[in-house]
Protein backbone atom coordinates (compact mmCIF):
# COMPACT_ATOMS: atom_id res chain seq x y z
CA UNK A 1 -41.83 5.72 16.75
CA UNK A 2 -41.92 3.13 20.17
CA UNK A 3 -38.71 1.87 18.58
CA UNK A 4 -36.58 4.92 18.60
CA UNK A 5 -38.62 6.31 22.12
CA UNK A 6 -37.34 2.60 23.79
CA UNK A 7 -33.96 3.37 22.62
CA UNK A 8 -33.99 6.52 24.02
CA UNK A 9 -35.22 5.87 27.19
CA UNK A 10 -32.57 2.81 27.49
CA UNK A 11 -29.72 5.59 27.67
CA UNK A 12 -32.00 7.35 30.05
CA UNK A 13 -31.91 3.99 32.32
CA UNK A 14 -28.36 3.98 31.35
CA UNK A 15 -27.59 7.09 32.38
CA UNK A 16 -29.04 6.89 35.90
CA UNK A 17 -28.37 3.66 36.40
CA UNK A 18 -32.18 2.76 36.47
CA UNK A 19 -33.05 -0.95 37.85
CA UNK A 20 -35.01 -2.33 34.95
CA UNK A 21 -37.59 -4.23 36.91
CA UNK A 22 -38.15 -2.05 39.77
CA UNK A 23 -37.64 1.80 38.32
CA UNK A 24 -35.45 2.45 41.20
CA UNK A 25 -31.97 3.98 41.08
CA UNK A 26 -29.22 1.72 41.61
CA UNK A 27 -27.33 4.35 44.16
CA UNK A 28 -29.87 3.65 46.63
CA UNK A 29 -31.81 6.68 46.67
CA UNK A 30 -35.80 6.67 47.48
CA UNK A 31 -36.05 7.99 44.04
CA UNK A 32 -37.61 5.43 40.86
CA UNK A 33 -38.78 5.86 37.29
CA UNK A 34 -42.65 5.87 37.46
CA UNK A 35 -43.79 5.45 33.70
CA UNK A 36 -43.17 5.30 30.19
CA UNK A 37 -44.90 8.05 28.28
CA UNK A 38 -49.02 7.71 27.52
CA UNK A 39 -49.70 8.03 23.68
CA UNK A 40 -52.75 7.45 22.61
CA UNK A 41 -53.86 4.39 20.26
CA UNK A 42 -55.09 7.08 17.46
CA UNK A 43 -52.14 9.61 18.04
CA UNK A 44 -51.02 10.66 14.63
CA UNK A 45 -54.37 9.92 13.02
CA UNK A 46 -55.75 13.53 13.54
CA UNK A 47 -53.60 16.50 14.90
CA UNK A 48 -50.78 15.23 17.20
CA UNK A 49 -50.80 17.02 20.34
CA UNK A 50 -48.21 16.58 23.01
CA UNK A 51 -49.00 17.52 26.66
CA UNK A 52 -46.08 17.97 28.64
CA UNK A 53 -46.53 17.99 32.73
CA UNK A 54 -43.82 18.89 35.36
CA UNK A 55 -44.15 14.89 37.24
CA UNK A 56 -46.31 12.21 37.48
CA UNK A 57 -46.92 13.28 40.61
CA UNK A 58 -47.04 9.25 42.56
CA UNK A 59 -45.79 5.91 42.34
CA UNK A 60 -49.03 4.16 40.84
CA UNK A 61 -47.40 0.76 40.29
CA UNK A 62 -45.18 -0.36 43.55
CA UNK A 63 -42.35 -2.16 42.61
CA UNK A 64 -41.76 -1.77 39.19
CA UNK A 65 -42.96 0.73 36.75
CA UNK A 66 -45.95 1.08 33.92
CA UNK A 67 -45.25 -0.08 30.52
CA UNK A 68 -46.21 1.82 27.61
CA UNK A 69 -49.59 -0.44 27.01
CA UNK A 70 -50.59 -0.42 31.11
CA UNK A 71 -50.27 3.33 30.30
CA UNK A 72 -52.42 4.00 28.23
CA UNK A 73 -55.02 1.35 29.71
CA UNK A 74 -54.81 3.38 32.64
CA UNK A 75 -55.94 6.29 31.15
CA UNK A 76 -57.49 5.86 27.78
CA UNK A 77 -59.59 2.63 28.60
CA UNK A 78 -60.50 4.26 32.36
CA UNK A 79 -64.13 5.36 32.85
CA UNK A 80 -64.10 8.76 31.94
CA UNK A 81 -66.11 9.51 34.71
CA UNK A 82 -63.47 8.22 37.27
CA UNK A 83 -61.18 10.76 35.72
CA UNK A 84 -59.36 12.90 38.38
CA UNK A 85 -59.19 16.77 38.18
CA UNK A 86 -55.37 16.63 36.02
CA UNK A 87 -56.99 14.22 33.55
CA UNK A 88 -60.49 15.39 33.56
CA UNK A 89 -58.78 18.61 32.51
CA UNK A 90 -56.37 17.17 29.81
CA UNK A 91 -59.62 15.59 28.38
CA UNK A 92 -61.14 18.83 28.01
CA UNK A 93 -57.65 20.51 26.60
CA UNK A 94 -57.44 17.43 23.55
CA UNK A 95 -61.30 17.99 23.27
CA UNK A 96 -61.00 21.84 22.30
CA UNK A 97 -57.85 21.87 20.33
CA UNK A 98 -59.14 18.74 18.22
CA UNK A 99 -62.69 20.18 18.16
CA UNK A 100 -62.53 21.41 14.57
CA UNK A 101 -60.33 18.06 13.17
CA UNK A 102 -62.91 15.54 14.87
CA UNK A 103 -65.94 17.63 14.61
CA UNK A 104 -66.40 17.92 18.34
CA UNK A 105 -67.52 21.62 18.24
CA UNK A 106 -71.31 21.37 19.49
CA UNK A 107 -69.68 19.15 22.55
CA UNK A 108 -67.02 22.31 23.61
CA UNK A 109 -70.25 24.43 23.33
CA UNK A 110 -72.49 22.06 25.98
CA UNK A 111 -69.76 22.23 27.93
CA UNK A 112 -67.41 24.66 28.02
CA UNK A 113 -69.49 27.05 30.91
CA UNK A 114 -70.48 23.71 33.35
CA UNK A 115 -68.52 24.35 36.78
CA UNK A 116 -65.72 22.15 36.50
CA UNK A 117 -64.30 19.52 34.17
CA UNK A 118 -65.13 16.34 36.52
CA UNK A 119 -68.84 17.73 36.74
CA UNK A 120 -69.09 17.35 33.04
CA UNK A 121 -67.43 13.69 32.91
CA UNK A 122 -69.36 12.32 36.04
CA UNK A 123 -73.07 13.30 35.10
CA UNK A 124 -73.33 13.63 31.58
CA UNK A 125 -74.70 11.32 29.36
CA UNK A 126 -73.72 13.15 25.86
CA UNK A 127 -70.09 12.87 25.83
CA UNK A 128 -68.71 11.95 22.36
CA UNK A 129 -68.36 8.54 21.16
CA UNK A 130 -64.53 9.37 20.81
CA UNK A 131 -62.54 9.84 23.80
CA UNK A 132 -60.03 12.88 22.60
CA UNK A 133 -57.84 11.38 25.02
CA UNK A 134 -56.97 8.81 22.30
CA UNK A 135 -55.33 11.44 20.03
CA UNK A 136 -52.77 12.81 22.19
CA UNK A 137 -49.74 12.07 24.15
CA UNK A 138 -48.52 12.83 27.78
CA UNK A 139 -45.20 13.12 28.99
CA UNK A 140 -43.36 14.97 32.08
CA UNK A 141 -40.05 17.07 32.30
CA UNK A 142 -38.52 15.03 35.52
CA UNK A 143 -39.23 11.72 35.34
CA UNK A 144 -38.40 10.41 39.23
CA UNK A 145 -41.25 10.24 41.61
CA UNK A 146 -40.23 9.06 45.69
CA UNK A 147 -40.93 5.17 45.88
CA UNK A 148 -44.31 4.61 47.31
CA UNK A 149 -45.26 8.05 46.88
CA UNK A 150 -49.24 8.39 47.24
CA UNK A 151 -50.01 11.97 47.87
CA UNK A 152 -49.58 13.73 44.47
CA UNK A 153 -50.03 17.54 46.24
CA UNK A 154 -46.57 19.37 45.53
CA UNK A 155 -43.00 19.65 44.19
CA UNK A 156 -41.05 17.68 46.55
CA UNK A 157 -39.92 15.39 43.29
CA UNK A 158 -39.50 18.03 40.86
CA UNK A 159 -35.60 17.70 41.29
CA UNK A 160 -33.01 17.13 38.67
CA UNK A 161 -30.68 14.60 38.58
CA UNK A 162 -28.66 15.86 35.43
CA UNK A 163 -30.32 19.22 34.50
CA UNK A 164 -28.77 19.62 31.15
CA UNK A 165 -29.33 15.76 30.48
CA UNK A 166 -32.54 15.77 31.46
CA UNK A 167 -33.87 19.07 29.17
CA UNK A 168 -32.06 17.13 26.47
CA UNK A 169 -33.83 14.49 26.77
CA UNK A 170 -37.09 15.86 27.08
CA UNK A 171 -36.20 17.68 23.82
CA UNK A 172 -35.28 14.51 21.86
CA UNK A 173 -38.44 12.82 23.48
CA UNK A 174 -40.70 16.01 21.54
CA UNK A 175 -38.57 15.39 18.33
CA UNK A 176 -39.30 11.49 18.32
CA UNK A 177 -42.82 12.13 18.84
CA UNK A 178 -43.31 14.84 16.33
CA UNK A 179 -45.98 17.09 17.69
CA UNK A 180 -48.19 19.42 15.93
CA UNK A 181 -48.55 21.16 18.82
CA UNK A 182 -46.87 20.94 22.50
CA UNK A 183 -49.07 22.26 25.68
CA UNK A 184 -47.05 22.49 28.74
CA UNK A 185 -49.30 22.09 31.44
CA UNK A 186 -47.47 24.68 34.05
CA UNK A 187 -46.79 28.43 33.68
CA UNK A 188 -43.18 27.76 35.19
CA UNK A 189 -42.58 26.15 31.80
CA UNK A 190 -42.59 30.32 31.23
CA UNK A 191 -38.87 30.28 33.16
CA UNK A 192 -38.02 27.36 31.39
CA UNK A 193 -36.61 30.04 28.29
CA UNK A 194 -33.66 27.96 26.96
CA UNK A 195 -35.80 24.92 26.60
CA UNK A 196 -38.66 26.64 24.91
CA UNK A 197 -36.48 28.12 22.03
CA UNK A 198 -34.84 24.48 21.27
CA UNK A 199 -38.34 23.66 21.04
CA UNK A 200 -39.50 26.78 18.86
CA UNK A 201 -37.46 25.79 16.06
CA UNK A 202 -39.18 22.75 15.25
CA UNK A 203 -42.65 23.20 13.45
CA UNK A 204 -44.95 22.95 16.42
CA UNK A 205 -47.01 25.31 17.57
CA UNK A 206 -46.16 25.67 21.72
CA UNK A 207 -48.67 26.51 24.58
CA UNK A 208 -48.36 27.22 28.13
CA UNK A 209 -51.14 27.14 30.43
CA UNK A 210 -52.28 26.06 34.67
CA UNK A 211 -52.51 23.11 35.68
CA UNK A 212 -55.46 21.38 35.22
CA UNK A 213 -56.20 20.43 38.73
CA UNK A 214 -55.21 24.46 39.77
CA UNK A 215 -58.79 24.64 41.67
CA UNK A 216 -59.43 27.90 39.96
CA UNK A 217 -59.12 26.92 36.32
CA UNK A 218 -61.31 23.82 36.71
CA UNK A 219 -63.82 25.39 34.70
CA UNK A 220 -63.76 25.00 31.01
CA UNK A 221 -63.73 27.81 29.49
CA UNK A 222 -62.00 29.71 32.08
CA UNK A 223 -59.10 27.08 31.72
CA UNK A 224 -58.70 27.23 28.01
CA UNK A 225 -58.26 30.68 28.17
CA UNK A 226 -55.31 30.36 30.55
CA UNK A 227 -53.32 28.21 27.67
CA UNK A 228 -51.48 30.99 26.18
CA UNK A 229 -49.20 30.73 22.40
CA UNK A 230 -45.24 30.81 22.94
């Protein structure tokens, strides 16, 4: 699977010209790839779930960009209670829809009314010995984030560079990956129509839902009753 997804994203670098040590575009703009994907070290051991953002949002490594390995450090081998709102959130999203696979059920019950999702991850002490996190994979529609970009408020990046390319590519990204199920973690994935059929016509099951760190669906239960069947 890392194979075919480095293959893949070489004609992406191809394609825009993408400095291979740095990220950044070779036209000069302010624009850089950020990241490779996150998978998980146990995706495909359990359900394979897919969560698909809009961007990364800011330019966590200056100078070049994050590996697959650095990653998944980053997020899977991060103290869960250092999570921020987006991935204290995604925790909680792997957590339910793996629930009855991993036998996490009596954890979604403990938690799913506390107040918010960071709450849960900062203070308490009977999280599960598995970190669902581990079974899933992350990836984003526009892959460009402004170099040095800190503040990760807003859509300023969220700009195409080939539209048709770039919906392709996200496409073949899913295919390579395999997904038993795809959450997209924005309702404008809901305008996104022509995309969303490609993608109905493999055999995953597709979501749409908030995002996580939308201040009103921080709560758990509230939240995973915003993620809605295509």
């Amino acid at each position: 699977m890392l194979f075919k997804l480095e293959n893949k994203y070489q004609e992406f670098f191809d394609k825009f010209n993408v400095n291979l040590k740095t990220g950044c575009l070779k036209n000069g703009s302010n624009l850089k790839f950020a990241t490779y994907p996150y998978i998980g070290s146990k995706y495909g051991k359990s359900i394979k779930i897919l969560i698909v953002g809009l961007d990364i949002g800011s330019d966590e490594i200056k100078g070049r960009f994050q590996s697959y390995e650095e990653r998944r450090i980053s997020i899977e081998d991060k103290n869960v209670s250092e999570y921020n709102p987006h991935i204290a959130g995604t925790y909680f999203t792997a957590l339910f829809f793996l629930k009855n696979k991993l036998n996490l059920q009596n954890y979604w019950k403990e938690f799913k009314n506390k107040p918010t999702f960071q709450q849960v991850l900062k203070n308490n002490k009977k999280l599960p010995n598995i970190n669902p996190l581990s079974y899933v994979a992350l990836t984003n529609l526009y892959k460009f984030v402004s170099i040095n970009r800190k503040n990760r408020d807003g859509g300023e990046n969220r700009k195409y560079q080939d539209k048709a390319f770039e919906l392709n590519f996200l496409n073949d990204e899913i295919r390579i990956l395999k997904p038993d199920i795809i959450i997209f973690q924005s309702e404008s994935f809901w305008n996104k129509k022509d995309l969303l059929d490609k993608l109905s016509k493999f055999k995953s099951k597709i979501y749409i839902g908030p995002h996580p760190s939308w201040r009103k669906s921080r709560k758990p239960s509230y939240f995973i009753k915003q993620i809605i069947k295509y």
